[in-house]
Protein backbone atom coordinates (compact mmCIF):
# COMPACT_ATOMS: atom_id res chain seq x y z
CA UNK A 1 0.00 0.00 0.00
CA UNK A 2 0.88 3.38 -0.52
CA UNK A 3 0.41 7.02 0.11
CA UNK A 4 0.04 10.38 -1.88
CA UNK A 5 -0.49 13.44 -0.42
CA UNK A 6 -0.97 16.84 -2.64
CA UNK A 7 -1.98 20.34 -1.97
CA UNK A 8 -3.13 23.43 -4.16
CA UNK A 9 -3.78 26.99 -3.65
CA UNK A 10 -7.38 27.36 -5.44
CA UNK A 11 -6.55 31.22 -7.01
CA UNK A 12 -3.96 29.40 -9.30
CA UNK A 13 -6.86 27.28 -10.04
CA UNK A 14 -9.03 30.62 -10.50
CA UNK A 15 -6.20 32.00 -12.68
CA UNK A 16 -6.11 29.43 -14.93
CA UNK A 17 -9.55 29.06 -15.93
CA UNK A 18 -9.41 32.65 -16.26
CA UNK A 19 -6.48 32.55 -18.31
CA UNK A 20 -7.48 29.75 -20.36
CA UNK A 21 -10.76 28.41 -19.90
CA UNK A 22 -11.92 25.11 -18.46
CA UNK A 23 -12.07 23.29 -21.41
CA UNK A 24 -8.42 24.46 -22.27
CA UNK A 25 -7.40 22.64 -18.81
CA UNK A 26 -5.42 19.83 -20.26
CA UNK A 27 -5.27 18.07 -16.68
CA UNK A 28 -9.28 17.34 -17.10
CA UNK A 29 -10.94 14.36 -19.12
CA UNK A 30 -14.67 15.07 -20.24
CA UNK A 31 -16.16 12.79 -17.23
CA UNK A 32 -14.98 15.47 -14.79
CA UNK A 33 -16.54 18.56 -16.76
CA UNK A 34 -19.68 17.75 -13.49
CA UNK A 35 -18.40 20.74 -12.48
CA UNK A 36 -17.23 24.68 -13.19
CA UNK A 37 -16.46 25.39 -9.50
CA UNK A 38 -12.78 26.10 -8.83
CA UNK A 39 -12.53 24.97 -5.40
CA UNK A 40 -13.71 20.75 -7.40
CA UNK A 41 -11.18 21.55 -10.19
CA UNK A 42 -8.47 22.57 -7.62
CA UNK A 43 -9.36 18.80 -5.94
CA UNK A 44 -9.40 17.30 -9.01
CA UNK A 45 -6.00 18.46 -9.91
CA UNK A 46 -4.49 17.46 -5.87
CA UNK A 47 -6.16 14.36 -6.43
CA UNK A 48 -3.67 13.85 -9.71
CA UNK A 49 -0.62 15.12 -8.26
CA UNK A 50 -1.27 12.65 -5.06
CA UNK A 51 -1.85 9.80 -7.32
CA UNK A 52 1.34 10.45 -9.41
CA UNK A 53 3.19 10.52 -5.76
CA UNK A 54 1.26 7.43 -4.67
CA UNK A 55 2.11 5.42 -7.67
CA UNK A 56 6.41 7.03 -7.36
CA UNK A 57 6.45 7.97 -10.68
CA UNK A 58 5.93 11.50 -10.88
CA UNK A 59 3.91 13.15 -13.72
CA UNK A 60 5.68 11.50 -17.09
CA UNK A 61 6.20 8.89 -19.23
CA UNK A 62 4.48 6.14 -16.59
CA UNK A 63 1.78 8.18 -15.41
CA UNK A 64 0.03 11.21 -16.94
CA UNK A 65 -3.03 13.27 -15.78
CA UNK A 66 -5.67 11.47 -18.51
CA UNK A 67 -4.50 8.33 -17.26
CA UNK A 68 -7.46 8.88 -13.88
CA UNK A 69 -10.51 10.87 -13.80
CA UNK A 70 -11.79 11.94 -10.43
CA UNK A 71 -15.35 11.23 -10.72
CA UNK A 72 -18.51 10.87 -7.98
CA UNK A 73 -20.35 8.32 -6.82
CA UNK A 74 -24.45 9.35 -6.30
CA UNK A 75 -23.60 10.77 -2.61
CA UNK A 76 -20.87 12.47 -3.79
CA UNK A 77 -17.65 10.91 -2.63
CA UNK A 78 -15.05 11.45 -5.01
CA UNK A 79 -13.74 8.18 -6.52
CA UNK A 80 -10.92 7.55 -8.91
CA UNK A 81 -11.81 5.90 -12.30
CA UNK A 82 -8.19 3.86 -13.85
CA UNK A 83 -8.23 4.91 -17.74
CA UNK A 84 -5.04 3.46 -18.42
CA UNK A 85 -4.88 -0.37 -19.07
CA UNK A 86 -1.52 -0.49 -17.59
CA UNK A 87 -2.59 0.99 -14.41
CA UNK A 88 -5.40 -1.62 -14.13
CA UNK A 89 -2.95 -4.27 -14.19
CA UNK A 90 -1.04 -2.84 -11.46
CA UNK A 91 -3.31 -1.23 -8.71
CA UNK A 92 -5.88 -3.42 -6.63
CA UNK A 93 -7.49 -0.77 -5.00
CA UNK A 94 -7.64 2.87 -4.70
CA UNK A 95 -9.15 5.48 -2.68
CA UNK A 96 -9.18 9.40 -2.34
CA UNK A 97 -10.06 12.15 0.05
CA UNK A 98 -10.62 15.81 -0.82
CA UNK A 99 -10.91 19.01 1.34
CA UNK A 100 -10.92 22.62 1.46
CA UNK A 101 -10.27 25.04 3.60
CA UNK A 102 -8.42 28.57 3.48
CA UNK A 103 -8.16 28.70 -0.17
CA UNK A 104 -6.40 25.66 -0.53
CA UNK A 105 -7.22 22.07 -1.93
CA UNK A 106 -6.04 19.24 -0.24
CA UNK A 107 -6.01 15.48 -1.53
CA UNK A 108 -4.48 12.31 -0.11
CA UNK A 109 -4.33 9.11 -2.44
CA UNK A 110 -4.03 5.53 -1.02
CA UNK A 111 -2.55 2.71 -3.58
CA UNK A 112 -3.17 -0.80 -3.07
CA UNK A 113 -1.14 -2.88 -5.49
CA UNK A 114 -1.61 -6.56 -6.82
């Protein structure tokens, strides 16, 4: 088993969209368009970066953002969908928690491998 931890300051989040637009956010797949609300997309994005960490390999050739979508289930717990066949192989199990608080984002990833 293993652990990923990630935090993110939600007015970069703000910035970005603002910059860009959401659907210019290259981090997102389609399934996680459920919401416009910087404070999700900020979680969406820890939840990434503390699956990457999780998973030791960084944001790269092994693992990239597209590879998971953060997604709900109908109470609204976030759960991680595996996109990536490879990944499927590898990981048993996986769960995530998100919070907010202070203008920050805060997700921690836990890895259970077959």
């Amino acid at each position: 088993m293993k652990i990923g931890i990630d935090i993110v300051v939600i007015k970069r989040i703000e910035d970005l969209i603002k910059k860009f637009g959401i659907e210019k956010l290259k981090f997102l797949n389609q399934d996680e368009y459920y919401s416009k609300n910087p404070n999700t997309i900020a979680g969406i994005y820890a939840s990434k970066e503390a699956f990457s960490k999780a998973l030791g390999s960084g944001i790269g050739e092994e693992f990239s953002f597209r590879d998971i979508s953060i997604i709900k289930n109908d109470k609204g717990k976030p759960l991680i969908k595996i996109n990536s066949p490879t990944l499927k192989t590898k990981i048993k199990d996986c769960d995530v928690s998100i919070t907010h608080d202070g203008g920050l984002a805060i997700a921690v990833v836990v890895l259970k491998f077959r």
